[in-house]
C-alpha atoms as a PDB file:
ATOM      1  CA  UNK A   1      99.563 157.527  97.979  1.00  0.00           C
ATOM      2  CA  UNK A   2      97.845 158.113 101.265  1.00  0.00           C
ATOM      3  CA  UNK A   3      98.951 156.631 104.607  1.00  0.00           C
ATOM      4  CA  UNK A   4      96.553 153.888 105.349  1.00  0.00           C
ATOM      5  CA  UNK A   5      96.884 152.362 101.687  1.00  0.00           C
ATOM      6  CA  UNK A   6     100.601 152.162 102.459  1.00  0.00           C
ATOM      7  CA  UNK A   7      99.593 150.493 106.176  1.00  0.00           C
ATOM      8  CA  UNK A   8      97.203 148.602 104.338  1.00  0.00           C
ATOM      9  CA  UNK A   9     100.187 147.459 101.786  1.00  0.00           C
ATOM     10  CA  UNK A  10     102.637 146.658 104.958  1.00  0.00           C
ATOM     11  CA  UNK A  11      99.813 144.863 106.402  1.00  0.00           C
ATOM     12  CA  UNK A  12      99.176 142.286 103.370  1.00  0.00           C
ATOM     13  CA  UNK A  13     103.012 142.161 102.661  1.00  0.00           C
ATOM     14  CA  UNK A  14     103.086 140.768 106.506  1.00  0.00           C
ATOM     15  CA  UNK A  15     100.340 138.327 106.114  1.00  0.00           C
ATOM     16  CA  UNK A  16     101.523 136.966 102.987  1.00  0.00           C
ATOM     17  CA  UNK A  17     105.090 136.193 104.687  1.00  0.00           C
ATOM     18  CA  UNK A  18     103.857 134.612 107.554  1.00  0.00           C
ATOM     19  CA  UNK A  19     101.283 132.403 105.361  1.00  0.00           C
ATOM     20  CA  UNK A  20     104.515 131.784 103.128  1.00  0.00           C
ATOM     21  CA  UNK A  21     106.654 130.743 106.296  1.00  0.00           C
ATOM     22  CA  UNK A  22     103.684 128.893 107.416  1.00  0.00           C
ATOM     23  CA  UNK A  23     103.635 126.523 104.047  1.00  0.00           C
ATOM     24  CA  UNK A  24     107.100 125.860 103.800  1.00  0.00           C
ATOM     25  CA  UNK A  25     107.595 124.491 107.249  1.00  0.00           C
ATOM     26  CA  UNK A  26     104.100 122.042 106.360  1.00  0.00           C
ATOM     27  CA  UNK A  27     105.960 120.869 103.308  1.00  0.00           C
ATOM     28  CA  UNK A  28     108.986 120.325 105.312  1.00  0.00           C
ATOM     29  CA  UNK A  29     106.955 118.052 107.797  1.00  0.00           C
ATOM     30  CA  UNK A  30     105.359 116.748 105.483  1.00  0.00           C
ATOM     31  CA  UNK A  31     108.361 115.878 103.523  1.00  0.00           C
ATOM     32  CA  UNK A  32     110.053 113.996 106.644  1.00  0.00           C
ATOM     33  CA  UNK A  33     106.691 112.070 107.516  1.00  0.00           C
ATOM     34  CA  UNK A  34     106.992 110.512 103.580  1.00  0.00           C
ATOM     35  CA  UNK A  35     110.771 109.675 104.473  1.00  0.00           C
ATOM     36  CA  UNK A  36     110.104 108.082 107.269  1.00  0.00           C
ATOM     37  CA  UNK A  37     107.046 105.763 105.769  1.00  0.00           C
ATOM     38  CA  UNK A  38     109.494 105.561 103.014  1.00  0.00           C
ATOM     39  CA  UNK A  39     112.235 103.893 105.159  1.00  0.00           C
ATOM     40  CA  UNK A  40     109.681 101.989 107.087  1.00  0.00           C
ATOM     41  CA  UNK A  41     108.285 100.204 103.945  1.00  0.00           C
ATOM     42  CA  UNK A  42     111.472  99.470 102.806  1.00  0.00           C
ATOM     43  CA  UNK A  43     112.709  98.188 106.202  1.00  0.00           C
ATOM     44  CA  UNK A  44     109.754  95.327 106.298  1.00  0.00           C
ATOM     45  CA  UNK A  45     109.715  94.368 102.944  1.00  0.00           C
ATOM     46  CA  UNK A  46     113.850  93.654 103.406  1.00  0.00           C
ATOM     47  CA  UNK A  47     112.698  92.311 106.594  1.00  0.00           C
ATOM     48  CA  UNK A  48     109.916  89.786 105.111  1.00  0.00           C
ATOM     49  CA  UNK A  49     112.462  88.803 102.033  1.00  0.00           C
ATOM     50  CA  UNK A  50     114.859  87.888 104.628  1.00  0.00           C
ATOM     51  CA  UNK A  51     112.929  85.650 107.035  1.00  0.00           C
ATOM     52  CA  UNK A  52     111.068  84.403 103.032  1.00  0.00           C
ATOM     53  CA  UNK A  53     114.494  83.266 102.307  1.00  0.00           C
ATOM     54  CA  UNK A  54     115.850  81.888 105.361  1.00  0.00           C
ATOM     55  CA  UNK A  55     113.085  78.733 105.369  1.00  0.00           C
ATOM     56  CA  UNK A  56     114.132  75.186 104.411  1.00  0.00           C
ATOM     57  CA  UNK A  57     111.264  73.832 102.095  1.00  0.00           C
ATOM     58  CA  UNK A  58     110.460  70.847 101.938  1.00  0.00           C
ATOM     59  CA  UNK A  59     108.810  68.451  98.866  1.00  0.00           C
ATOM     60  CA  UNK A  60     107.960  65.207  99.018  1.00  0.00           C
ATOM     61  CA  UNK A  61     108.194  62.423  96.416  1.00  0.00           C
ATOM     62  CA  UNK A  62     105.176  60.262  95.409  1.00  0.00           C
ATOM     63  CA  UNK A  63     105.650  58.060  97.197  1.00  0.00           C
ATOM     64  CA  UNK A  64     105.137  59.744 100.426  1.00  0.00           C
ATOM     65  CA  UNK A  65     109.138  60.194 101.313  1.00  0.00           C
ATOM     66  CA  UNK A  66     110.266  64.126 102.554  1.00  0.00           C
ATOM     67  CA  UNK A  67     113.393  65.587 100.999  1.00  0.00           C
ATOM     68  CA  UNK A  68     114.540  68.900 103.003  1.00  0.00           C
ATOM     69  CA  UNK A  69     115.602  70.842 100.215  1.00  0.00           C
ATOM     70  CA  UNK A  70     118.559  72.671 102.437  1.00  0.00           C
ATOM     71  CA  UNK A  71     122.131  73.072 101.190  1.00  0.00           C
ATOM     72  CA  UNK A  72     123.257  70.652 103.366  1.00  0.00           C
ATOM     73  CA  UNK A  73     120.765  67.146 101.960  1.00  0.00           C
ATOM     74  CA  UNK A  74     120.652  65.564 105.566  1.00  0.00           C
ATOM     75  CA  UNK A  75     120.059  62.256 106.511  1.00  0.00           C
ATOM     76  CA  UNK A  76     116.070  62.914 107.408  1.00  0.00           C
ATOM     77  CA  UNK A  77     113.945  60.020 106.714  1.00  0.00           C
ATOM     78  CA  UNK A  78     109.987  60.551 107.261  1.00  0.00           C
ATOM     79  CA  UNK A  79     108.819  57.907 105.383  1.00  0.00           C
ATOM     80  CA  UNK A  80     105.752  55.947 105.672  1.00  0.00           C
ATOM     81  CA  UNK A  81     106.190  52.947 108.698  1.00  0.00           C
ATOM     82  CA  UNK A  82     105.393  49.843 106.780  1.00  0.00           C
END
C-alpha cells in the first residue's frame, strides 16, 4: 500500500468521526428540545383540566330560577322579580 492511500485512509477515518460526533450531539439536542415540548404540553393541559374543574356551573330550571351546582347548595336566589 503506498503512503498517500494510507493518508488518504487516515483522512476519511477522521472525517467520518467528526461527522459521527457531529450527529450524535444533534440527536442529543434534539432529544432534549422533544422533552422539553413534552413537559410543556403536559404542564398546560394539567393546567387547563385544573382551572376546567375548579368552575361552579350553574343550570337553571324552567322556570327561570339558578341553582349553583357547587358542593356546598347555597342559599342564591336569582329568580325572576315578579
Amino acid at each position: 500500500m503506498q503512503k498517500t492511500e494510507k493518508n488518504n485512509w487516515d483522512t476519511t477515518e477522521k472525517t467520518v468521526s467528526e461527522l459521527i460526533k457531529d450527529v450524535q450531539r444533534q440527536a442529543t439536542r434534539w432529544y432534549i428540545a422533544w422533552l422539553v415540548t413534552l413537559a410543556a404540553l403536559v404542564a398546560t393541559n394539567a393546567y387547563w383540566i385544573h382551572q376546567w374543574n375548579s368552575y361552579d356551573y350553574v343550570s337553571q330550571d324552567g322556570e327561570g330560577y339558578n341553582y349553583y351546582n357547587a358542593d356546598i347548595e347555597g342559599d342564591v336566589n336569582n329568580g325572576p322579580e315578579n
